[in-house]
C-alpha atoms as a PDB file:
ATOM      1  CA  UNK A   1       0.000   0.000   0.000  1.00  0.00           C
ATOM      2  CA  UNK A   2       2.855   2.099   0.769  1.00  0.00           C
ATOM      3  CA  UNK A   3       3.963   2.091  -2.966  1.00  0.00           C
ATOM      4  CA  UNK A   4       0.760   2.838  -4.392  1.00  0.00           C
ATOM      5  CA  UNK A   5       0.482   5.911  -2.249  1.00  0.00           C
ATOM      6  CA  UNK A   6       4.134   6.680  -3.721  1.00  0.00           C
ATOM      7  CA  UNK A   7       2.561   6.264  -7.516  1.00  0.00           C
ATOM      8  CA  UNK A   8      -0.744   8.173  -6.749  1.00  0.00           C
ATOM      9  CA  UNK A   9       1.932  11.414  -5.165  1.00  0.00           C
ATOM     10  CA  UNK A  10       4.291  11.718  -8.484  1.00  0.00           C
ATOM     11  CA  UNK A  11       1.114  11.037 -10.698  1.00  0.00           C
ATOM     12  CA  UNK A  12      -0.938  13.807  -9.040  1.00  0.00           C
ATOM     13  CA  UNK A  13       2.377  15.793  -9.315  1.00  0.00           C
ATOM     14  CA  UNK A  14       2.720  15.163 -12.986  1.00  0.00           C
ATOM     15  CA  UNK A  15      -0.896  16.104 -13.271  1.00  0.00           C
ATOM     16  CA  UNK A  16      -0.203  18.954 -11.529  1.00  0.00           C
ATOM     17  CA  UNK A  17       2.275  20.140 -14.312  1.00  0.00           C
ATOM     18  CA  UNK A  18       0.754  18.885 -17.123  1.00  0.00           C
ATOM     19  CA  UNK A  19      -2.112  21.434 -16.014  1.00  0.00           C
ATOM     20  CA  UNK A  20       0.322  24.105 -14.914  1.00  0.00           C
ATOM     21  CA  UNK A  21       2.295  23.389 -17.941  1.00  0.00           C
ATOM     22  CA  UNK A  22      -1.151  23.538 -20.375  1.00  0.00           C
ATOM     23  CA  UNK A  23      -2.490  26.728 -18.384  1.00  0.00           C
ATOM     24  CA  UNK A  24       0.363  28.848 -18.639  1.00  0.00           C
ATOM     25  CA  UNK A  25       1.100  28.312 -22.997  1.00  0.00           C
ATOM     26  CA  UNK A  26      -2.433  29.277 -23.297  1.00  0.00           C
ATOM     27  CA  UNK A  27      -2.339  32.490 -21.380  1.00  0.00           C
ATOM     28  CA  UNK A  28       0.933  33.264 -23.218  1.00  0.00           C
ATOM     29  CA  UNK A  29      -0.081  31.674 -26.512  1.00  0.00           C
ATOM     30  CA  UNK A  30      -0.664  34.786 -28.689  1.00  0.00           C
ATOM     31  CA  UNK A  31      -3.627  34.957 -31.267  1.00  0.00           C
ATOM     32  CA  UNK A  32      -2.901  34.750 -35.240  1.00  0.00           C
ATOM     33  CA  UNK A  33      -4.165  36.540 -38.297  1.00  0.00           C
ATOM     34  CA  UNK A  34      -6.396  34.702 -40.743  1.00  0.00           C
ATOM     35  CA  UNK A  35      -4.564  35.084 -42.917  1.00  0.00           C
ATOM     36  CA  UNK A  36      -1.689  37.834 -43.982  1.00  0.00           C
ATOM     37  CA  UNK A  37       1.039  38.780 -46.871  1.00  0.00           C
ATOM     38  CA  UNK A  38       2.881  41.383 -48.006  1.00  0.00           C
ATOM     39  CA  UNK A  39       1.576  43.772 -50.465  1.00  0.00           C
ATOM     40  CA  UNK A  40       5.097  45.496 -51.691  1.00  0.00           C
ATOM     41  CA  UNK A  41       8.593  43.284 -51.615  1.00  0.00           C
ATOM     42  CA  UNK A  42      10.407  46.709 -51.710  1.00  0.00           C
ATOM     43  CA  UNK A  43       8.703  47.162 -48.513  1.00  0.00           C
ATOM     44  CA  UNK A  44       8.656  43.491 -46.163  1.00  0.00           C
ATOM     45  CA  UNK A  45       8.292  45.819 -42.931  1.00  0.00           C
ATOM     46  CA  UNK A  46       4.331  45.886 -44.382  1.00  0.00           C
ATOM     47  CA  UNK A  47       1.707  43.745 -44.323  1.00  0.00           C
ATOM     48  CA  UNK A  48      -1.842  43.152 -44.658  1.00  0.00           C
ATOM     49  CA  UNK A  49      -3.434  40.859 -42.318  1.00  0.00           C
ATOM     50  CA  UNK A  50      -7.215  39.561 -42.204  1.00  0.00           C
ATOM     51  CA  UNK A  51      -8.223  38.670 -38.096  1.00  0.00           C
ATOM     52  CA  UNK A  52     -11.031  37.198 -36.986  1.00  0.00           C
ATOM     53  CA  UNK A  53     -13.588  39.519 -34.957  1.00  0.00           C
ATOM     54  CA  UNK A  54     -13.676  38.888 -31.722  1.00  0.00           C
ATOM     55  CA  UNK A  55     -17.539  40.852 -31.459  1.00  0.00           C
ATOM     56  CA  UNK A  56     -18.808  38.244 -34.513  1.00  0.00           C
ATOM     57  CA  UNK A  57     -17.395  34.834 -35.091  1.00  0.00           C
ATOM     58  CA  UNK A  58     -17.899  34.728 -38.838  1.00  0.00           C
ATOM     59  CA  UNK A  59     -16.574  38.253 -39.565  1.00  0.00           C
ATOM     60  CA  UNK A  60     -13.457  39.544 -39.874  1.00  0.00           C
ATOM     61  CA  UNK A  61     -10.939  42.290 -39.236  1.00  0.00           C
ATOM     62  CA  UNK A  62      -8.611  43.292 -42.478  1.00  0.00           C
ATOM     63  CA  UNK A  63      -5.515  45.391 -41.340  1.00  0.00           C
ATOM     64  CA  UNK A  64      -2.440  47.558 -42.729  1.00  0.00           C
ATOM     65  CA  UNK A  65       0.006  46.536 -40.314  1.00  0.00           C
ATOM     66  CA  UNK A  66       3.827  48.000 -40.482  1.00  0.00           C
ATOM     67  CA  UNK A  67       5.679  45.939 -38.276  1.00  0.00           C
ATOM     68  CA  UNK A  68       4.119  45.519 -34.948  1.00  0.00           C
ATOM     69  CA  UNK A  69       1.907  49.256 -35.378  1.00  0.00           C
ATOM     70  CA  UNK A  70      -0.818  48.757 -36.686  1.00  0.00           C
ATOM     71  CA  UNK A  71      -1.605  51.436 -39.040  1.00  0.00           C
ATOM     72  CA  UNK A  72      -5.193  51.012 -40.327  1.00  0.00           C
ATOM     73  CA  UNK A  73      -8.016  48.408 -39.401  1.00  0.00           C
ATOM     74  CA  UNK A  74     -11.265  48.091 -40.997  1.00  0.00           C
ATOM     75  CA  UNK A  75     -14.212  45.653 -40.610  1.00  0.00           C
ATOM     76  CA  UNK A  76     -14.535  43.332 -43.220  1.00  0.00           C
ATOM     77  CA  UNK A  77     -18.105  44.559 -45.425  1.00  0.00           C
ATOM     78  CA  UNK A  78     -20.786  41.764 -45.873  1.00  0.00           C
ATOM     79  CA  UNK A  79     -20.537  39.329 -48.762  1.00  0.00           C
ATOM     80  CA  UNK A  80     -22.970  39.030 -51.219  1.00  0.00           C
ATOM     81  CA  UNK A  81     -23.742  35.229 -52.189  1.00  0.00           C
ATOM     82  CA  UNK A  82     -21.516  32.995 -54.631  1.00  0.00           C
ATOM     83  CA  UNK A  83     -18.712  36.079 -53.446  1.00  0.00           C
ATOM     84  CA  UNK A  84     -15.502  36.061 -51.598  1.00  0.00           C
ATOM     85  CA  UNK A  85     -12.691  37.635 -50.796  1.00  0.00           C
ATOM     86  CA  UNK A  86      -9.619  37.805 -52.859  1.00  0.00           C
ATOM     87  CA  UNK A  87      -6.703  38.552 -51.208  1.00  0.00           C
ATOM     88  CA  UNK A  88      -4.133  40.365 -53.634  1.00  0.00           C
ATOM     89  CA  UNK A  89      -3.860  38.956 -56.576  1.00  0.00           C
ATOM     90  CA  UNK A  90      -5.964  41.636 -58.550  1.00  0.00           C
ATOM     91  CA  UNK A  91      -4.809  43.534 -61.550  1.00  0.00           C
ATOM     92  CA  UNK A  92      -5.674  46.690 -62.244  1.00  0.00           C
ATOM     93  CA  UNK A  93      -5.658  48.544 -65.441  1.00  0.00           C
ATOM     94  CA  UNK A  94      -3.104  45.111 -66.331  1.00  0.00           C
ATOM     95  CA  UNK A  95      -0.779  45.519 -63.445  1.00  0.00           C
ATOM     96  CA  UNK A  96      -0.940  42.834 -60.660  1.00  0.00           C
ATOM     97  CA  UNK A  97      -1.072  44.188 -57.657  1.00  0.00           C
ATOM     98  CA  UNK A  98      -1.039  42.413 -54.163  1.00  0.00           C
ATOM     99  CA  UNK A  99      -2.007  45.738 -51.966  1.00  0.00           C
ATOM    100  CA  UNK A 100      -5.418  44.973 -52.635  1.00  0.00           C
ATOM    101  CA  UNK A 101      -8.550  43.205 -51.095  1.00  0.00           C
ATOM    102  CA  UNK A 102     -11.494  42.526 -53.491  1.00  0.00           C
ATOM    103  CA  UNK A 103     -14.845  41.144 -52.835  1.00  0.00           C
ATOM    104  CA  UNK A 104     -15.104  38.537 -56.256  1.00  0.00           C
ATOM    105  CA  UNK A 105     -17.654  36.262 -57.532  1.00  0.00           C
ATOM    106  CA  UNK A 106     -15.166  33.899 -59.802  1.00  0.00           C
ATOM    107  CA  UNK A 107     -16.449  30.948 -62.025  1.00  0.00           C
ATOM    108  CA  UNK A 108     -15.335  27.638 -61.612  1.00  0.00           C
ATOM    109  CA  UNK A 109     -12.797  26.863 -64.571  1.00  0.00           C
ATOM    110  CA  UNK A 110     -12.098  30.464 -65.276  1.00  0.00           C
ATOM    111  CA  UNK A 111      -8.938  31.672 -63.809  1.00  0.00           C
ATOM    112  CA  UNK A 112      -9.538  35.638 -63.824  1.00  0.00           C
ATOM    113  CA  UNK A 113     -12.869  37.320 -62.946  1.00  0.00           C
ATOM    114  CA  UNK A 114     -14.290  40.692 -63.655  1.00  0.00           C
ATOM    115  CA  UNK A 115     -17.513  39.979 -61.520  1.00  0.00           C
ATOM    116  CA  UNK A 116     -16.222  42.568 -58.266  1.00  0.00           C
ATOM    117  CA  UNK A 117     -18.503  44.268 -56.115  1.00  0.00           C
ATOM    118  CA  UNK A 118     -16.269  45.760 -54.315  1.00  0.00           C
ATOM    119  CA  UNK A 119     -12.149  46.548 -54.914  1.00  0.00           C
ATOM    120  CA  UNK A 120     -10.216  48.262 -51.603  1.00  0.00           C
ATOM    121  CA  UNK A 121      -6.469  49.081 -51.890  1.00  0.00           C
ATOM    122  CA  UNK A 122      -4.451  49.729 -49.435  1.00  0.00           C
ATOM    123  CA  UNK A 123      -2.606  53.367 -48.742  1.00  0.00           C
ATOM    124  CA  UNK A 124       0.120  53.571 -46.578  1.00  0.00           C
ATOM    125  CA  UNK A 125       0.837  57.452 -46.727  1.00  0.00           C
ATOM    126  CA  UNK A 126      -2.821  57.885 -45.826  1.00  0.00           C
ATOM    127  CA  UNK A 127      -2.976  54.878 -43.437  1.00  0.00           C
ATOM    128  CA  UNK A 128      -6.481  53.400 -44.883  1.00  0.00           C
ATOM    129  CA  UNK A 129      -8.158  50.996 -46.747  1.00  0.00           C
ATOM    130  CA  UNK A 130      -9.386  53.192 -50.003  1.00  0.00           C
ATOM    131  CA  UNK A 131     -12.420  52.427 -52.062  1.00  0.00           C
ATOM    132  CA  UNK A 132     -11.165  52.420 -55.511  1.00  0.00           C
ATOM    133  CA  UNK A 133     -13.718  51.557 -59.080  1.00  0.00           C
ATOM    134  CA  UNK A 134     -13.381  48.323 -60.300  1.00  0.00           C
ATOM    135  CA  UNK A 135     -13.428  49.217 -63.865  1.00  0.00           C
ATOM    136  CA  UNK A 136     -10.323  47.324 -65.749  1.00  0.00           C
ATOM    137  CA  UNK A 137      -9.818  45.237 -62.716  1.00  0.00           C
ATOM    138  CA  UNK A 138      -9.655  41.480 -62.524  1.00  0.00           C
ATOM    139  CA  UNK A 139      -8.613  39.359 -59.848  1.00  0.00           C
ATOM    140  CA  UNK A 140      -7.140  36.096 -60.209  1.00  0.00           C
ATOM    141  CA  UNK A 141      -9.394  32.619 -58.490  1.00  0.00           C
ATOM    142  CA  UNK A 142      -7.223  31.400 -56.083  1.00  0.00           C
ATOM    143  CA  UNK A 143      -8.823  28.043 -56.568  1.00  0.00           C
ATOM    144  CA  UNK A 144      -8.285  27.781 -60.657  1.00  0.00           C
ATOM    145  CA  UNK A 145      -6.679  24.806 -61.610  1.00  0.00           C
ATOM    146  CA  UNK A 146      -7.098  22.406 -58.093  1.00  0.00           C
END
C-alpha cells in the first residue's frame, strides 16, 4: 500500500504540471491573423493581415500593419452570395497588384474574374483601406486549376 500511495503522489504531481504546464502556454499563446502577406517586396516591414472579430465569429478584421503598429483596421463589409474575398492577386488597369482586397464572384474553370462588387487598396501614406472603381480590374481565383 505504501507504494501505491508513492505512484498516486508523483502522478498527481505530474498532473499537476501537465495542467500548470497547459495553463500557462495558453495564457501566453498569442492569437494569429487569418490570414496575412505582403503587399510590396520593396517594402517586407508591411503587411496586410485579415483577423477574426472577436464581437462576430464569422466576420473579420482586415488590417495595414507595419511591423508591430498597426496602421489602419477596418471591418470586413458583408458578402454578397456565390462572393468572396480575394486577397491580392488583382490587376488593375493590367498591373498585378497584391495591396489589394477585393470582394469577387469567380467561375469555376475560369482563372480571372471581372464579376467585383467591391475593390479596396491599401494606402500607406494615408494609413487606410481606399475604395477604388473596379473598372479594368480582374482578380485572379485562387482556386483555378485544383
Amino acid at each position: 500500500m505504501h507504494k501505491l500511495g508513492k505512484v498516486l503522489s508523483h502522478m498527481n504531481r505530474l498532473i499537476f504540471l501537465l495542467l500548470m504546464t497547459a495553463l500557462s502556454s495558453s495564457v501566453t499563446a498569442q492569437e494569429k491573423p487569418f490570414v496575412a502577406w505582403l503587399p510590396n517586396l520593396n517594402r517586407p516591414e508591411l503587411s496586410i493581415e485579415v483577423w477574426s472579430d472577436p464581437a462576430a465569429q464569422t466576420s473579420f478584421i482586415w488590417r495595414l500593419v507595419s511591423g508591430s503598429n498597426v496602421l489602419t483596421e477596418m471591418k470586413q463589409p458583408p458578402l454578397p452570395d456565390g462572393f468572396v474575398v480575394n486577397f491580392g492577386e488583382c490587376k488593375i488597369d493590367g498591373v498585378l497588384r497584391n495591396d489589394v482586397l477585393a470582394i469577387v464572384k469567380h467561375s469555376q474553370g475560369i482563372e480571372w474574374s471581372e464579376n467585383i462588387h467591391q475593390l479596396w487598396v491599401a494606402n500607406v501614406e494615408t494609413k487606410s483601406f481606399v475604395l477604388h472603381t473596379s473598372k479594368g480590374t480582374i482578380c485572379r481565383s485562387e482556386d483555378y486549376g485544383i
